[in-house]
C-alpha atoms as a PDB file:
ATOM      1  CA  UNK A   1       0.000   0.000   0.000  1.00  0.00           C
ATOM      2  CA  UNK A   2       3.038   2.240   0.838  1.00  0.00           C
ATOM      3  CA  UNK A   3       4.744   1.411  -2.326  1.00  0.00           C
ATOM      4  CA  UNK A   4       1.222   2.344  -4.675  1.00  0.00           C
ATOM      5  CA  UNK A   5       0.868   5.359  -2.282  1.00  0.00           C
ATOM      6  CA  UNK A   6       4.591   6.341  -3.337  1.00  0.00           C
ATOM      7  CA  UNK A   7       4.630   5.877  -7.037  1.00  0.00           C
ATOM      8  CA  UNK A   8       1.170   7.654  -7.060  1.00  0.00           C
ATOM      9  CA  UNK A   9       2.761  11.062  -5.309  1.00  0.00           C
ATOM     10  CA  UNK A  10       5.910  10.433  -7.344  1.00  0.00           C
ATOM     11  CA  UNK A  11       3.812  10.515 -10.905  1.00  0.00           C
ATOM     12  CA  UNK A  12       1.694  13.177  -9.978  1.00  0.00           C
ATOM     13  CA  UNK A  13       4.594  15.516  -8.858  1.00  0.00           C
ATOM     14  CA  UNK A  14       6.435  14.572 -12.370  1.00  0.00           C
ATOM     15  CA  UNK A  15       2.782  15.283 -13.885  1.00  0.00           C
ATOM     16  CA  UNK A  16       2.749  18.711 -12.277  1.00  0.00           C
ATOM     17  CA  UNK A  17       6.571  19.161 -13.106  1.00  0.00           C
ATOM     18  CA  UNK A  18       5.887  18.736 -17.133  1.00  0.00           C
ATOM     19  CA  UNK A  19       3.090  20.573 -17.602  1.00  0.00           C
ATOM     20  CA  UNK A  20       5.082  23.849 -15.470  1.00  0.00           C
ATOM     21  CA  UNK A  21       8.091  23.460 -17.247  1.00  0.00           C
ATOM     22  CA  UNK A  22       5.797  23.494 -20.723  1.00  0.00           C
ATOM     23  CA  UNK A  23       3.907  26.277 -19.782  1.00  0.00           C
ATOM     24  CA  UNK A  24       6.732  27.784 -18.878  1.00  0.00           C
ATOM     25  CA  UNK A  25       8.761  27.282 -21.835  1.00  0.00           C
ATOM     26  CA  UNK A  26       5.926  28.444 -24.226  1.00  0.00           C
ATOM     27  CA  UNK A  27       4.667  31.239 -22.638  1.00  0.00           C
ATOM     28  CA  UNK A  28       8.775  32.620 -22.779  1.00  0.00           C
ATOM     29  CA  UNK A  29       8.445  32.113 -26.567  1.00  0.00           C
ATOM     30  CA  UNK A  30       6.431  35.227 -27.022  1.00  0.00           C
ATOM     31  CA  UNK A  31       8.330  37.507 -25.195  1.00  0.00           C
ATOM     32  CA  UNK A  32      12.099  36.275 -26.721  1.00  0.00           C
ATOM     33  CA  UNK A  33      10.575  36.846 -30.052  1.00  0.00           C
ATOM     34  CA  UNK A  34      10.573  40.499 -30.339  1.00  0.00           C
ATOM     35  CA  UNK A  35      14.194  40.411 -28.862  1.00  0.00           C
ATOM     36  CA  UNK A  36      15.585  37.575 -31.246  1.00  0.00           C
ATOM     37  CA  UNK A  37      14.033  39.210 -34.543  1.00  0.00           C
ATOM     38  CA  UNK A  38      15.919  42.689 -33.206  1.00  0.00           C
ATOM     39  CA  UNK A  39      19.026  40.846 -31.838  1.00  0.00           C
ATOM     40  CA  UNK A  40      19.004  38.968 -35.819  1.00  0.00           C
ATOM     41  CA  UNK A  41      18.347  42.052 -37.521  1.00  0.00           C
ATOM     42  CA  UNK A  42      20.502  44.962 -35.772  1.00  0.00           C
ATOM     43  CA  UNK A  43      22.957  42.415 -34.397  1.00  0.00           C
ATOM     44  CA  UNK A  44      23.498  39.624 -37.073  1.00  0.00           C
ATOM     45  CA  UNK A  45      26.832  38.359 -36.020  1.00  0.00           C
ATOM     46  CA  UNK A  46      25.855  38.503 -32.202  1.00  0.00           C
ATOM     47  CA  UNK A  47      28.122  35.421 -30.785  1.00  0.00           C
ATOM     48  CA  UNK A  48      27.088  35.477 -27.020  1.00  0.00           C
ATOM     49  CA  UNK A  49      23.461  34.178 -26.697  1.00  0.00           C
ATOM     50  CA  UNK A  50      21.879  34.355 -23.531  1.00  0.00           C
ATOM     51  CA  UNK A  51      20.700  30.931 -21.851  1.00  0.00           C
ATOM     52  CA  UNK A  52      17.232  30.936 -22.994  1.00  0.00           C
ATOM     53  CA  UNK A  53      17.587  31.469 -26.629  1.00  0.00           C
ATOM     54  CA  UNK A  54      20.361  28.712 -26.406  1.00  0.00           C
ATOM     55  CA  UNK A  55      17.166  26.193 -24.932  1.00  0.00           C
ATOM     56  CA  UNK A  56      14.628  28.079 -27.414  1.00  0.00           C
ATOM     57  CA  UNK A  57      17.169  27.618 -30.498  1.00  0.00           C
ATOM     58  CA  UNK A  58      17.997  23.944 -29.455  1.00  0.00           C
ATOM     59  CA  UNK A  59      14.255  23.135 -29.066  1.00  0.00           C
ATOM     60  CA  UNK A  60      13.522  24.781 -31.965  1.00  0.00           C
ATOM     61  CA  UNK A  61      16.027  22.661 -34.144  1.00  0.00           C
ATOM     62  CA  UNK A  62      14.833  19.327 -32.558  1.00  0.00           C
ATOM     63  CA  UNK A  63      11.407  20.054 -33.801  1.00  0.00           C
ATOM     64  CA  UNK A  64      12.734  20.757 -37.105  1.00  0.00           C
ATOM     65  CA  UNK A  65      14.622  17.920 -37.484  1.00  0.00           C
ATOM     66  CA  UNK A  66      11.942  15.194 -36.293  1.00  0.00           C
ATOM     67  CA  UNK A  67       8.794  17.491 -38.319  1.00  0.00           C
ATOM     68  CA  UNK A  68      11.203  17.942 -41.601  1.00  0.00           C
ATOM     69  CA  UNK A  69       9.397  18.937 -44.642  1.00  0.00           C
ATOM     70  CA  UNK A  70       6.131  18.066 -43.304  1.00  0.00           C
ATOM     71  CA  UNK A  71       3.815  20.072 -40.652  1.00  0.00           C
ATOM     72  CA  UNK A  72       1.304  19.052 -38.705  1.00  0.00           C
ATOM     73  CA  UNK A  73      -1.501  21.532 -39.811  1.00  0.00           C
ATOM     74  CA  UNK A  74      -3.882  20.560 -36.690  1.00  0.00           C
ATOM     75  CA  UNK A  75      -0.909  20.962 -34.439  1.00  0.00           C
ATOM     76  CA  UNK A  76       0.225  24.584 -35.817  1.00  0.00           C
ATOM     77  CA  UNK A  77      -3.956  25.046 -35.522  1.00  0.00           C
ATOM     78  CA  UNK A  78      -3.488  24.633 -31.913  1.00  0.00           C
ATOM     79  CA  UNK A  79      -0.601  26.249 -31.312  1.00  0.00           C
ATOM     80  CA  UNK A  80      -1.517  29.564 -33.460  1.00  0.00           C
ATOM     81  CA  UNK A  81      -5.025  29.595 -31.102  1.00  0.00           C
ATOM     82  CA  UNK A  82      -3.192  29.208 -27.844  1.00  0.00           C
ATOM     83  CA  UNK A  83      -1.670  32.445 -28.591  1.00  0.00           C
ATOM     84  CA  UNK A  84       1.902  31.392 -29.552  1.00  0.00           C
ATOM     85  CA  UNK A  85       1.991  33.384 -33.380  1.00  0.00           C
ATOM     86  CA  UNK A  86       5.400  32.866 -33.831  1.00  0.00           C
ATOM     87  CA  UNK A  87       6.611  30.805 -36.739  1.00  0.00           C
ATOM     88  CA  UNK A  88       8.896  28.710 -34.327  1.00  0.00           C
ATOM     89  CA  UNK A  89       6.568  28.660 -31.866  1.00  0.00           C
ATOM     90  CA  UNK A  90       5.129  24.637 -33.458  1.00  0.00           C
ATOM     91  CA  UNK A  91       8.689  23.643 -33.155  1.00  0.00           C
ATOM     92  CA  UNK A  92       9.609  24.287 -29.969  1.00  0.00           C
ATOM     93  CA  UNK A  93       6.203  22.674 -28.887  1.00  0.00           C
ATOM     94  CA  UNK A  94       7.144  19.693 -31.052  1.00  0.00           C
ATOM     95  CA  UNK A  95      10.667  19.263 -29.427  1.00  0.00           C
ATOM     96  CA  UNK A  96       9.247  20.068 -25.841  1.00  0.00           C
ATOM     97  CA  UNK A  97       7.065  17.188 -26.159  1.00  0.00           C
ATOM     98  CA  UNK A  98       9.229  14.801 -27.208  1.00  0.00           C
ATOM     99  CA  UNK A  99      12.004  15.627 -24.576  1.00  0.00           C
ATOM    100  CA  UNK A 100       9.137  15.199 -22.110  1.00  0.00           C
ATOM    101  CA  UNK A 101       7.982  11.942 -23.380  1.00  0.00           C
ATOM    102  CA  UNK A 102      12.062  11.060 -23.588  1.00  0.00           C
ATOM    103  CA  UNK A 103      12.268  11.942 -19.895  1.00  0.00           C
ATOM    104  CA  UNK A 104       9.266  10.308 -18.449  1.00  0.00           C
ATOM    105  CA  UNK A 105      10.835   7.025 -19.976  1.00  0.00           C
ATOM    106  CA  UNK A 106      13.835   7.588 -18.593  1.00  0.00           C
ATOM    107  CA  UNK A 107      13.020   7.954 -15.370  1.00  0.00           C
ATOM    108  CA  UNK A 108      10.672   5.318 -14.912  1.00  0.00           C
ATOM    109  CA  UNK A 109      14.020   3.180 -16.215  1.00  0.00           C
ATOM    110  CA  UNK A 110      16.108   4.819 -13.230  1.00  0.00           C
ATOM    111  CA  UNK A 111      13.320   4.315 -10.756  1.00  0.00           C
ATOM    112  CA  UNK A 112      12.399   0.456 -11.779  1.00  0.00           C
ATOM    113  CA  UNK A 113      16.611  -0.424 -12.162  1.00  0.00           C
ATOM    114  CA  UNK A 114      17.672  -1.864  -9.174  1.00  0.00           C
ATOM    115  CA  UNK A 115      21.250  -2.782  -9.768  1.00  0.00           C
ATOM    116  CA  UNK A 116      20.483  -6.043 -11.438  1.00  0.00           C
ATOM    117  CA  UNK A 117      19.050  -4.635 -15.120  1.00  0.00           C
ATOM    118  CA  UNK A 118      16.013  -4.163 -16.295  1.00  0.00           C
ATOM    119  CA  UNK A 119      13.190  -6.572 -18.002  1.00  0.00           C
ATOM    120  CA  UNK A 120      11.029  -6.611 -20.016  1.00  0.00           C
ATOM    121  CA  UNK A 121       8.211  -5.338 -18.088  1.00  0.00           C
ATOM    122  CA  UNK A 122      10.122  -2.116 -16.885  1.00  0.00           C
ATOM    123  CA  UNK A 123      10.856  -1.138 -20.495  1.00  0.00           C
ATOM    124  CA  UNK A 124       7.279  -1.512 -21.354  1.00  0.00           C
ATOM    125  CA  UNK A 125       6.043   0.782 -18.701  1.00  0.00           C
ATOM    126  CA  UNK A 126       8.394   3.277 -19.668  1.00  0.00           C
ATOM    127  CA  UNK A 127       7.564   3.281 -23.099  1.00  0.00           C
ATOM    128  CA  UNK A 128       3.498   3.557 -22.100  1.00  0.00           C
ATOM    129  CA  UNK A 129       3.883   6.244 -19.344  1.00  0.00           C
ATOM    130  CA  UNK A 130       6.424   7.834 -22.559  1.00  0.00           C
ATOM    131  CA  UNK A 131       3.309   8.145 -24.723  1.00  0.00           C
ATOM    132  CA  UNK A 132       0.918   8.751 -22.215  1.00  0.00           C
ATOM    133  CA  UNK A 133       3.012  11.897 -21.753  1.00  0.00           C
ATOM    134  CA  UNK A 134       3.381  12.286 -25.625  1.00  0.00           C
ATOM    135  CA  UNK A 135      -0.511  12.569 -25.282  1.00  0.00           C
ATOM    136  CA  UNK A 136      -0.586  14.580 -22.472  1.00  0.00           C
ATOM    137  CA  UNK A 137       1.114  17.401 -23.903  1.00  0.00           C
ATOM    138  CA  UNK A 138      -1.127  17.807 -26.566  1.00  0.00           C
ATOM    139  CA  UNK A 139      -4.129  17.520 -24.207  1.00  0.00           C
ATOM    140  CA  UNK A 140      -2.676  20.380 -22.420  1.00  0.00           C
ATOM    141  CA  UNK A 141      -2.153  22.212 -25.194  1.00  0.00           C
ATOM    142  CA  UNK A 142      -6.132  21.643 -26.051  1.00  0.00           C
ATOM    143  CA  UNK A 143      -6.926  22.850 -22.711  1.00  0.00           C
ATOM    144  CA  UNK A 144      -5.322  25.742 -22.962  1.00  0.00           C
ATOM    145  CA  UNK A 145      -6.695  26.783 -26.372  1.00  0.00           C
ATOM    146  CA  UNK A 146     -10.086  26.133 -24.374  1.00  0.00           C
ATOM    147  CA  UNK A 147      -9.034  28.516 -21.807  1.00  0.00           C
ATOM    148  CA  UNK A 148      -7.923  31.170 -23.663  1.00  0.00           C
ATOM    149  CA  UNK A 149     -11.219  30.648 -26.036  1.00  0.00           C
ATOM    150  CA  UNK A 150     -13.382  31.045 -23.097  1.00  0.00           C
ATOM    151  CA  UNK A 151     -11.283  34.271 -22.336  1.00  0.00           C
ATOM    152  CA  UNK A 152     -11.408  35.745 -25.165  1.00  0.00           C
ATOM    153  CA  UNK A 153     -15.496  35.109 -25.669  1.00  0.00           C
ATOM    154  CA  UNK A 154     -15.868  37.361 -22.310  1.00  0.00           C
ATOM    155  CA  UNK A 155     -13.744  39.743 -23.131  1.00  0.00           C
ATOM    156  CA  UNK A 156     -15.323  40.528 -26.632  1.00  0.00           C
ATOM    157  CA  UNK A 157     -18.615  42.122 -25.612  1.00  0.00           C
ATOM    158  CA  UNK A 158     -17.140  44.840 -23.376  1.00  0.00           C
ATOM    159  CA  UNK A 159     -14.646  45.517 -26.511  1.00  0.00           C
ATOM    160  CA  UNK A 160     -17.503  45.824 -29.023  1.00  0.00           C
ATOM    161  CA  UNK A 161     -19.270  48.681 -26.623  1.00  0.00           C
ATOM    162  CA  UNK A 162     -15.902  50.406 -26.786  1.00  0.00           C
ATOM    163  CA  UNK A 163     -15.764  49.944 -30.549  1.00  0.00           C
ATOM    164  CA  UNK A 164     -19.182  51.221 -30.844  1.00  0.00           C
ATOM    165  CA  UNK A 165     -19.043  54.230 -28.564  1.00  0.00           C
ATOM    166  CA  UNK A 166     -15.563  54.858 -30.623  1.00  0.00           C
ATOM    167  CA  UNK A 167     -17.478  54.982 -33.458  1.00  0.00           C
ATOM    168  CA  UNK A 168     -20.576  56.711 -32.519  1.00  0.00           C
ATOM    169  CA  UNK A 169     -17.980  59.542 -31.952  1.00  0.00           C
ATOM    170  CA  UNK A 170     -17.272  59.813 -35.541  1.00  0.00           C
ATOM    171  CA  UNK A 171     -13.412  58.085 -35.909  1.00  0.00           C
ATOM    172  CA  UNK A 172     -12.638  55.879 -38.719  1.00  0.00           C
ATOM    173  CA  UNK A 173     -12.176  52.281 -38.939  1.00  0.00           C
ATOM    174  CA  UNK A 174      -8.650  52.372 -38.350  1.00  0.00           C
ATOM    175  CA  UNK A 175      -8.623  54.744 -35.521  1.00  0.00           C
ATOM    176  CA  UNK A 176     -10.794  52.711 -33.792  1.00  0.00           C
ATOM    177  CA  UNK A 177      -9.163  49.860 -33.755  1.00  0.00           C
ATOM    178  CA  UNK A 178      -5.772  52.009 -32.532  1.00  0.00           C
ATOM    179  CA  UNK A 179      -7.818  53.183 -29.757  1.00  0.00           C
ATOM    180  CA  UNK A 180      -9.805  50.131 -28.916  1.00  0.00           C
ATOM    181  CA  UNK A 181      -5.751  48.386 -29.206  1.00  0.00           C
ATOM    182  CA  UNK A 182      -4.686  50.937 -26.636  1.00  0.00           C
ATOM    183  CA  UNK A 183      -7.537  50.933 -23.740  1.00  0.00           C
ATOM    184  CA  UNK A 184      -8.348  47.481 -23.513  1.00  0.00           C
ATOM    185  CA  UNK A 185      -4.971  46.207 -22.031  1.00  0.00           C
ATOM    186  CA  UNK A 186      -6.395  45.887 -18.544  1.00  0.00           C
ATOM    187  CA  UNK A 187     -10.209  45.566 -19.449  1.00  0.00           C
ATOM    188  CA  UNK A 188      -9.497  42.527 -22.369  1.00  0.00           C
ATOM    189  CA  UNK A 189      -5.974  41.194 -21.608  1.00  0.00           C
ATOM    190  CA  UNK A 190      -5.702  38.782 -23.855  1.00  0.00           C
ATOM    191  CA  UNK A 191      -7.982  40.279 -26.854  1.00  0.00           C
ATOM    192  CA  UNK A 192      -5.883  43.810 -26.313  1.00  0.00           C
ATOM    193  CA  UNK A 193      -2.567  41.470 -27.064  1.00  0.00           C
ATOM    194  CA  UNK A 194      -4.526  40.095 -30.592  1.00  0.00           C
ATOM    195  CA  UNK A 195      -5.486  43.930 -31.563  1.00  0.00           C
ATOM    196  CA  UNK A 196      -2.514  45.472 -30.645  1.00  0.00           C
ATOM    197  CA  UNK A 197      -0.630  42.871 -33.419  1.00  0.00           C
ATOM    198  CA  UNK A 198      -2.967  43.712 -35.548  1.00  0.00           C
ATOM    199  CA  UNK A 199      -2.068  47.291 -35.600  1.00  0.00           C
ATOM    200  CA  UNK A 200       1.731  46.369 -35.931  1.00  0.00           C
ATOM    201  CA  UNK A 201       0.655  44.631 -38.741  1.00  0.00           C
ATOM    202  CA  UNK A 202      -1.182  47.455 -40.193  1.00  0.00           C
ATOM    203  CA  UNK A 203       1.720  49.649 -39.296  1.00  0.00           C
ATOM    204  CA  UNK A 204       4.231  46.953 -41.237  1.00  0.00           C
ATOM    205  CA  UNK A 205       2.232  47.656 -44.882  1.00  0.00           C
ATOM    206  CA  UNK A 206       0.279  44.858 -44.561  1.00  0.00           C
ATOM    207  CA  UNK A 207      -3.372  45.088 -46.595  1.00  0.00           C
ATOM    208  CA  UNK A 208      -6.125  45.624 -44.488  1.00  0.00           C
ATOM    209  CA  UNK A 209      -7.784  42.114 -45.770  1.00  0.00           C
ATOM    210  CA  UNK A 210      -4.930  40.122 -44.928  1.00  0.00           C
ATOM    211  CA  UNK A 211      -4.689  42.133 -41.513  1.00  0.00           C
ATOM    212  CA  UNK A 212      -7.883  41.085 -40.488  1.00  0.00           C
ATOM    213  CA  UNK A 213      -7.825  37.830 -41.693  1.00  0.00           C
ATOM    214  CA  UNK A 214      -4.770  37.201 -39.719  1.00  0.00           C
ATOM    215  CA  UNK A 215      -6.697  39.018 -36.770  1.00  0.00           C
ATOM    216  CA  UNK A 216      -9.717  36.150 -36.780  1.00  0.00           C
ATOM    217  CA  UNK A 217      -6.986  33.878 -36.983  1.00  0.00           C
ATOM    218  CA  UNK A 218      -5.493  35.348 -33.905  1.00  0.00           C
ATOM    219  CA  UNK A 219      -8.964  35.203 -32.218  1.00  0.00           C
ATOM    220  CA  UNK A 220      -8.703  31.663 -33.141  1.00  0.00           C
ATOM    221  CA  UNK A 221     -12.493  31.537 -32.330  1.00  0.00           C
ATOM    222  CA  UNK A 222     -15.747  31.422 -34.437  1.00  0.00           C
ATOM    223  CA  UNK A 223     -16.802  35.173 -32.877  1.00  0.00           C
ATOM    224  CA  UNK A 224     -13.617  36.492 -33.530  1.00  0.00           C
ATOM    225  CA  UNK A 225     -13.365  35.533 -37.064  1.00  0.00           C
ATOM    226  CA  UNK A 226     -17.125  36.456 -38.070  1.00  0.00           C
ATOM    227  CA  UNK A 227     -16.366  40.032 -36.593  1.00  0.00           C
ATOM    228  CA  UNK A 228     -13.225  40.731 -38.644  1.00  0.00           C
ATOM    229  CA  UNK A 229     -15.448  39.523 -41.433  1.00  0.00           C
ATOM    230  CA  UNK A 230     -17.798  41.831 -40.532  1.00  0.00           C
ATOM    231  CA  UNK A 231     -15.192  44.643 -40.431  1.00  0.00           C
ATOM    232  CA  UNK A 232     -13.778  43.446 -43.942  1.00  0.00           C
ATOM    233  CA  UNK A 233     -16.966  43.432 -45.614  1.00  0.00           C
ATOM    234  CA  UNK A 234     -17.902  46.952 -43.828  1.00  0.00           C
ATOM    235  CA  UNK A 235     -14.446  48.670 -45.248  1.00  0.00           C
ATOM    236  CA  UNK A 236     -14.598  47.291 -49.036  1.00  0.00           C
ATOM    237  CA  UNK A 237     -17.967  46.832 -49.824  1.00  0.00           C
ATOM    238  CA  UNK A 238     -19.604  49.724 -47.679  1.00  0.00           C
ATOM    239  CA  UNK A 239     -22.114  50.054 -44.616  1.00  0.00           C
ATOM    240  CA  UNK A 240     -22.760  51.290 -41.794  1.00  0.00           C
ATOM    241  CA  UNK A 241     -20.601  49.340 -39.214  1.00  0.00           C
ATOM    242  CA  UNK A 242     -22.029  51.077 -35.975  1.00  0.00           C
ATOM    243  CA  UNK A 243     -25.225  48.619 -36.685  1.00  0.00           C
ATOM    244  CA  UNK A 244     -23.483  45.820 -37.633  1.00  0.00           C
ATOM    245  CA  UNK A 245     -21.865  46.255 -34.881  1.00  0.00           C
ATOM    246  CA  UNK A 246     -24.822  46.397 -32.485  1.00  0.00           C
ATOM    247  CA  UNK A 247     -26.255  43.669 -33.793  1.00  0.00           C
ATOM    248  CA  UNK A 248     -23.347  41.309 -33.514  1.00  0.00           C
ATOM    249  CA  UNK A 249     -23.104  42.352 -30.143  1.00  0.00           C
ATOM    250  CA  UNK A 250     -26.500  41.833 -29.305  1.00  0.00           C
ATOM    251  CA  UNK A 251     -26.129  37.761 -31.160  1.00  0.00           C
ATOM    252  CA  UNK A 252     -22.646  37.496 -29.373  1.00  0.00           C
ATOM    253  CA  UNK A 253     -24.625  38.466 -25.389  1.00  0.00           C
ATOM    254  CA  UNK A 254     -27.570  36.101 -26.069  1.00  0.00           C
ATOM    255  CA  UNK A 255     -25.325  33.352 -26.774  1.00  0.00           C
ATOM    256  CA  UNK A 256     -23.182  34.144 -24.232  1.00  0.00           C
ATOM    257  CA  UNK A 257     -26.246  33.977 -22.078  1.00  0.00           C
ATOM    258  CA  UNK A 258     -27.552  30.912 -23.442  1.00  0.00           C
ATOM    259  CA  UNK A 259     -24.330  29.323 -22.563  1.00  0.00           C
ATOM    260  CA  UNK A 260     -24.126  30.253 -18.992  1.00  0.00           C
ATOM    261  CA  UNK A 261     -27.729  29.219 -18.960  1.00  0.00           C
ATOM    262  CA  UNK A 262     -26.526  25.666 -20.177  1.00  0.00           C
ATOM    263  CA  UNK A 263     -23.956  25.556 -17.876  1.00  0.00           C
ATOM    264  CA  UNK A 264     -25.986  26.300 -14.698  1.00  0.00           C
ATOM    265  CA  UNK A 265     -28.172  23.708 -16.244  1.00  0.00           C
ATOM    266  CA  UNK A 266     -25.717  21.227 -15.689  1.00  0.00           C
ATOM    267  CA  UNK A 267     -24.604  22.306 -12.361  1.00  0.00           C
ATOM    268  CA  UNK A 268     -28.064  20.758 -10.981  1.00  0.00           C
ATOM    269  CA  UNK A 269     -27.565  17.485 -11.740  1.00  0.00           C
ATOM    270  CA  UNK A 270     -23.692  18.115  -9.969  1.00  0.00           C
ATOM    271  CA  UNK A 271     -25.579  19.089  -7.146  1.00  0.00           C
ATOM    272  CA  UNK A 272     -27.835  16.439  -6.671  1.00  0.00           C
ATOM    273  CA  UNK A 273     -25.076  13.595  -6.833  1.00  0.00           C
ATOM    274  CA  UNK A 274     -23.085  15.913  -3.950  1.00  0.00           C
ATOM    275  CA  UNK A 275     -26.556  15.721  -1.938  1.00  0.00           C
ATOM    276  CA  UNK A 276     -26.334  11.775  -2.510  1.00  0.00           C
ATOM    277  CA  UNK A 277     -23.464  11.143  -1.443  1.00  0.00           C
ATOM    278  CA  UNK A 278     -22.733  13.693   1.684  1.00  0.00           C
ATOM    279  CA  UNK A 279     -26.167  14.541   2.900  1.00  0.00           C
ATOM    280  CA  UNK A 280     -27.840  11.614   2.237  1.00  0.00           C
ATOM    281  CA  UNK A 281     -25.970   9.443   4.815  1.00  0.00           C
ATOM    282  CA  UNK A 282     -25.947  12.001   7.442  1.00  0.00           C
ATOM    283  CA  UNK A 283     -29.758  12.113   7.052  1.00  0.00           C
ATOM    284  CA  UNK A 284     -30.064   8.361   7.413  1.00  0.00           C
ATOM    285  CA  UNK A 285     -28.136   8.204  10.519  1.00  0.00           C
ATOM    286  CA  UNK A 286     -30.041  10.698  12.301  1.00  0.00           C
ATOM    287  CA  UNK A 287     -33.341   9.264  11.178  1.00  0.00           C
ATOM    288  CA  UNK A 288     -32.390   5.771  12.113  1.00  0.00           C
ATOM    289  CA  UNK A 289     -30.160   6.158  14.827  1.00  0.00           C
ATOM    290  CA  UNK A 290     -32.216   6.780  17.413  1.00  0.00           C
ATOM    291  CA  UNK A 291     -34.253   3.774  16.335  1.00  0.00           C
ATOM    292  CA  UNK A 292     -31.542   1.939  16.374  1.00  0.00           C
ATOM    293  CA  UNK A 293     -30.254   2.947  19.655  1.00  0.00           C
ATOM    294  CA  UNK A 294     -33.996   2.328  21.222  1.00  0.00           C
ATOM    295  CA  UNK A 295     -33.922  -1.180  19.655  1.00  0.00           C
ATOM    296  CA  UNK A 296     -30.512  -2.034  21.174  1.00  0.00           C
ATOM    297  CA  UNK A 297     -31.574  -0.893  24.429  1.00  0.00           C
ATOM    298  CA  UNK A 298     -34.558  -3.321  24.102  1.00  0.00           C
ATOM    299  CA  UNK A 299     -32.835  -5.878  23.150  1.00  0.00           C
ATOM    300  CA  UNK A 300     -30.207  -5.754  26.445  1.00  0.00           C
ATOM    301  CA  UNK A 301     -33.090  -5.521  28.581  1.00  0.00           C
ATOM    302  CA  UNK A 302     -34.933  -8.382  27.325  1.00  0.00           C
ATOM    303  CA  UNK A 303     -31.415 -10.468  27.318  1.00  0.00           C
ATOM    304  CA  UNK A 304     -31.034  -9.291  30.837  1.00  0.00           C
ATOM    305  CA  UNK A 305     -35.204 -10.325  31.656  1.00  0.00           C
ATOM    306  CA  UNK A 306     -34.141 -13.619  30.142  1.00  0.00           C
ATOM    307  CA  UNK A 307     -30.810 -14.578  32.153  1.00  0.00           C
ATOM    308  CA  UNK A 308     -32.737 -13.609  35.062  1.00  0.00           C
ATOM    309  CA  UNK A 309     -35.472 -16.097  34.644  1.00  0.00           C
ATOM    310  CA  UNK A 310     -33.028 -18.672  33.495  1.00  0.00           C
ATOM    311  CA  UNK A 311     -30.675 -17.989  36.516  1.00  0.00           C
ATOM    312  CA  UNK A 312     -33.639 -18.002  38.914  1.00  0.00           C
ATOM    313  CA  UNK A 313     -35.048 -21.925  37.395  1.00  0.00           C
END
């Protein structure tokens, strides 16, 4: 019992371990990116690299050299809506999660050796636990698009009231979206990072249908791509966007509040198995406990009546 007890705290800290040293990893990808594309361009022949473009560089190479010419288009999918835009950033994910698996093996092999070699069953364990981290990693990742989907979907109505009351004031198109870019980095976190690219990108020369294409990209959800259709179709083929605007809105808060209604829906039925199993025995013990307790006290005193009678024959 000791031993189960053991390996199941020692897997889950090694669980916990991976998926911090991922998250880690990945979320340092966006903010080295900037810096490397400065460092390459201003700084070509730069020799001393600091330690975490070393790891990023190395773990970018790895996944080059086990994707080659092919790419995984539902992995870059993923990794392009969990926020990582980078061009390396499918890479590094790639050789992250095969160093993972690679070290999950491994140190199921240096936990099961015990001086006399391994068998057959110890390599077979490492190889599954391996591939169940193999797995994992992209079931993180999946989570994480989740999260930042659900994010982004609360964030969007209070940043279509600002782009409505910015243009009900009369500004173009573009300087809304620099002014809706520049208030909405406390309000809409995460959306304010996707609009703020967006006006780099408008800033770099890019076209203004291939900037908000790549901005519903960015969004990576099905709200944030219909809007910068809507804004597309509003800039080259005319319209007034203020009710557009509105009216998305107003579809974008009645589905929101559909879905909370579905999910407090669901919560009932949550409830009721929590009732079952916590409530329910407490309630049975008080209803039949003192019944119980009566009938044990009836029961001594007949025993008692009895060994009286038979101890006075």
């Amino acid at each position: 019992m000791i031993e189960t007890l053991t390996w199941m705290v020692a897997l889950t800290a090694l669980a916990t371990g991976g998926t911090v040293m991922v998250a880690s990893i990945l979320s340092l990808v966006r903010r080295q990116e900037v810096t490397a594309r400065l460092s390459r361009l201003f700084i070509p022949n730069r020799e001393n690299m600091t330690a975490l473009d070393a790891v990023l560089h190395f773990l970018e190479q790895l996944g080059r050299r086990i994707e080659g010419a092919r790419v995984n288009q539902e992995l870059r999918t993923l990794v392009l809506q969990a926020g990582f835009f980078q061009s390396s950033s499918l890479y590094i994910f790639v050789g992250v999660r095969y160093l993972l698996a690679a070290f999950v093996a491994l140190s199921i092999l240096a936990l099961r050796y015990d001086g006399e070699g391994l068998d057959l069953a110890d390599l077979l364990l490492a190889v599954l636990f391996g591939y169940l981290f193999y797995r994992y990693a992209v079931i993180a990742l999946k989570t994480y698009v989740e999260r930042r989907a659900t994010a982004i979907r609360r964030e969007l109505p209070p940043v279509l009231d600002i782009m409505l009351m910015a243009l009900d004031a009369g500004v173009s198109i573009d300087q809304c979206m620099r002014y809706v870019a520049g208030v909405t980095g406390d309000t809409a976190p995460v959306t304010g990072v996707v609009l703020r690219r967006h006006v780099a990108d408008i800033d770099a020369g890019m076209p203004y249908d291939a900037a908000l294409e790549r901005l519903g990209q960015r969004l990576g959800i099905d709200e944030g791509r219909d809007l910068a259709a809507t804004i597309s179709q509003a800039l080259y083929q005319g319209g007034e966007l203020g009710t557009t605007l509105r009216r998305f809105a107003a579809d974008l808060t009645d589905k929101r509040m559909a879905t909370v209604r579905e999910q407090v829906g669901r919560k009932a039925p949550h409830l009721t198995l929590v009732m079952i199993l916590f409530f329910m025995p407490v309630l049975l013990v008080i209803l039949v406990g003192p019944a119980v307790v009566t009938l044990q006290g009836a029961l001594e005193t007949a025993g008692e009546r009895l060994g009286n009678r038979g101890g006075g024959s």
